[in-house]
Protein backbone atom coordinates (compact mmCIF):
# COMPACT_ATOMS: atom_id res chain seq x y z
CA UNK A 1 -8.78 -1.86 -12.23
CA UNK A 2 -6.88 1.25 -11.44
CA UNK A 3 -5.12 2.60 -14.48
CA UNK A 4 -5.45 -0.55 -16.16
CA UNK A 5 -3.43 -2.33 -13.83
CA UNK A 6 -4.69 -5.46 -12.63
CA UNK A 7 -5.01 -6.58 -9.23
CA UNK A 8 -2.81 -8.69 -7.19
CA UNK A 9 -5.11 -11.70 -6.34
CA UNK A 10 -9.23 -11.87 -6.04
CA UNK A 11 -10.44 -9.98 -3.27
CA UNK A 12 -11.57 -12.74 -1.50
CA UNK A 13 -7.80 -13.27 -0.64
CA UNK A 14 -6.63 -10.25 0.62
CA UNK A 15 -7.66 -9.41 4.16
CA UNK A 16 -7.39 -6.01 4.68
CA UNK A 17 -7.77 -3.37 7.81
CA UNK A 18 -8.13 -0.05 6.71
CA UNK A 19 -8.05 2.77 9.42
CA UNK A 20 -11.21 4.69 9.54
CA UNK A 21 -8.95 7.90 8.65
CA UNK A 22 -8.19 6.41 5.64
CA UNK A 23 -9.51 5.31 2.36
CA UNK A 24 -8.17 2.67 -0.24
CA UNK A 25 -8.45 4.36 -3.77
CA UNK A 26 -5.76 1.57 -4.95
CA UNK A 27 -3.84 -1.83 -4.48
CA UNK A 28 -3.15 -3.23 -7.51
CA UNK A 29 0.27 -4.44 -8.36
CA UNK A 30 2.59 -4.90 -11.09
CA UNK A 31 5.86 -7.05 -12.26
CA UNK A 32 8.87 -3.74 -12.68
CA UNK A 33 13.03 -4.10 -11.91
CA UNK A 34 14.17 -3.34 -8.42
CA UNK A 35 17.68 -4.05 -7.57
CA UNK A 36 18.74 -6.08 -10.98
CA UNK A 37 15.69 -8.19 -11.16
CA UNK A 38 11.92 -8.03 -12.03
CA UNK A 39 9.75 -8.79 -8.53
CA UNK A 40 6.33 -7.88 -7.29
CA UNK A 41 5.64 -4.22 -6.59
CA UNK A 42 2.35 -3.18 -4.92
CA UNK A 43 0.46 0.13 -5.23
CA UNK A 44 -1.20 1.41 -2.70
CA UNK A 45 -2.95 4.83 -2.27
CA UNK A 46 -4.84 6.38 0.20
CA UNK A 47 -7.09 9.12 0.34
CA UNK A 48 -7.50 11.05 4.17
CA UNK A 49 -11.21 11.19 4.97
CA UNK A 50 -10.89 12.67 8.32
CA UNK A 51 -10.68 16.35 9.07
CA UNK A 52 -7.22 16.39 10.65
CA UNK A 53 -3.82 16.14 8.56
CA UNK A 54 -2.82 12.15 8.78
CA UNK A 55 0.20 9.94 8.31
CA UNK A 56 -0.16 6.43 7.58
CA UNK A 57 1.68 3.51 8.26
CA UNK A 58 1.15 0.45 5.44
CA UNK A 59 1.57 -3.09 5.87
CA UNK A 60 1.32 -5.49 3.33
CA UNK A 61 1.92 -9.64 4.74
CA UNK A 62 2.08 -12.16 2.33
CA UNK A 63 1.79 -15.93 2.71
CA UNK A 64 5.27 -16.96 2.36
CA UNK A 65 6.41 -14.35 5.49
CA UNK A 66 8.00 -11.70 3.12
CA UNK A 67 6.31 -8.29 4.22
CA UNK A 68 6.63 -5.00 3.01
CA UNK A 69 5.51 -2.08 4.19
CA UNK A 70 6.16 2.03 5.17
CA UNK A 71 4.80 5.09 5.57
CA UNK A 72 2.51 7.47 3.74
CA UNK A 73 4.15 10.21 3.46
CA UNK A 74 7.54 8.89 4.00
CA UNK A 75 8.73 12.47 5.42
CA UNK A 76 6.72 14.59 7.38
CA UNK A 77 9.42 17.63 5.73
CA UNK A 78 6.36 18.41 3.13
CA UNK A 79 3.80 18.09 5.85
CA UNK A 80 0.72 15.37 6.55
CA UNK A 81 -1.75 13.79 4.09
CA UNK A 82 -4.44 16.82 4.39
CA UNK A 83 -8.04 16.10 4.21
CA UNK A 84 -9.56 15.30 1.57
CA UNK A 85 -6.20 14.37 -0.22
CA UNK A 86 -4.89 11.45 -1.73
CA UNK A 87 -1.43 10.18 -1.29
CA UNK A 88 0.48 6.85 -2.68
CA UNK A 89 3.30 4.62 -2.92
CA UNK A 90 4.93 1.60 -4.23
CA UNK A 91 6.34 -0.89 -2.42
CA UNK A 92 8.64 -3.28 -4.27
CA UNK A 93 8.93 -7.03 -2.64
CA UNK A 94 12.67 -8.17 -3.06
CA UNK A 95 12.76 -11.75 -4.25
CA UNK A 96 9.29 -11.80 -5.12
CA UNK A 97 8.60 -12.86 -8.81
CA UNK A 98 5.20 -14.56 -8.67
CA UNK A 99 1.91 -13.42 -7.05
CA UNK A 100 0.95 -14.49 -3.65
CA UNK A 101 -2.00 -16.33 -3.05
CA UNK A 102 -3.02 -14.42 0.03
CA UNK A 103 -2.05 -11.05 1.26
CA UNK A 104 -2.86 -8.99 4.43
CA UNK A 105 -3.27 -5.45 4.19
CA UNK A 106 -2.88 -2.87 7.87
CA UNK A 107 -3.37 0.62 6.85
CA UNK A 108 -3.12 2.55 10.68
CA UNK A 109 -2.94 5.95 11.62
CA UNK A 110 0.87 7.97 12.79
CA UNK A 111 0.68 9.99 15.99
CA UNK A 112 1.73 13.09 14.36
């Protein structure tokens, strides 16, 4: 539990593929307001374990179709993810105001 935040759905229901540049150090989520109404947000972070500066690309599939997804960082104007550092984001699911019963989660690599 990652600052006491619980997550989404039991592990054995999220499938997940995690680039080998990257590691998960969260995805949890949490009920917060997002355009007028309370819906699913996920947190995801990310920690760069390779030895080159990294941008990721998240994608987060859910059961019923909705998807959400982005990049990490969204701008390259402050530079990469550097080794060694962690980076995260929260990605707010319009429409969404129960949990899913199984996700998908694509963490790639950005060609700089």
């Amino acid at each position: 539990l990652a600052g006491g935040i619980p997550p989404c759905i039991s592990e054995g229901n999220i499938e997940k593929s995690i680039s080998s540049e990257a590691m998960l150090t969260d995805f949890s989520c949490e009920f917060n307001m997002f355009e007028g109404a309370e819906v699913l947000h996920f947190n995801v972070g990310l920690k760069n374990i390779s030895n080159t500066p990294q941008r990721f690309r998240v994608q987060i599939f859910l059961d019923n179709g909705k998807a959400v997804g982005g990049l990490i960082p969204r701008t390259t104007k402050g530079g990469l993810v550097k080794p060694g550092q962690t980076a995260s984001f929260e990605y707010p699911v319009n429409g969404m105001t129960g949990l899913p019963n199984h996700i998908i989660l694509i963490v790639s690599t950005m060609a700089p």
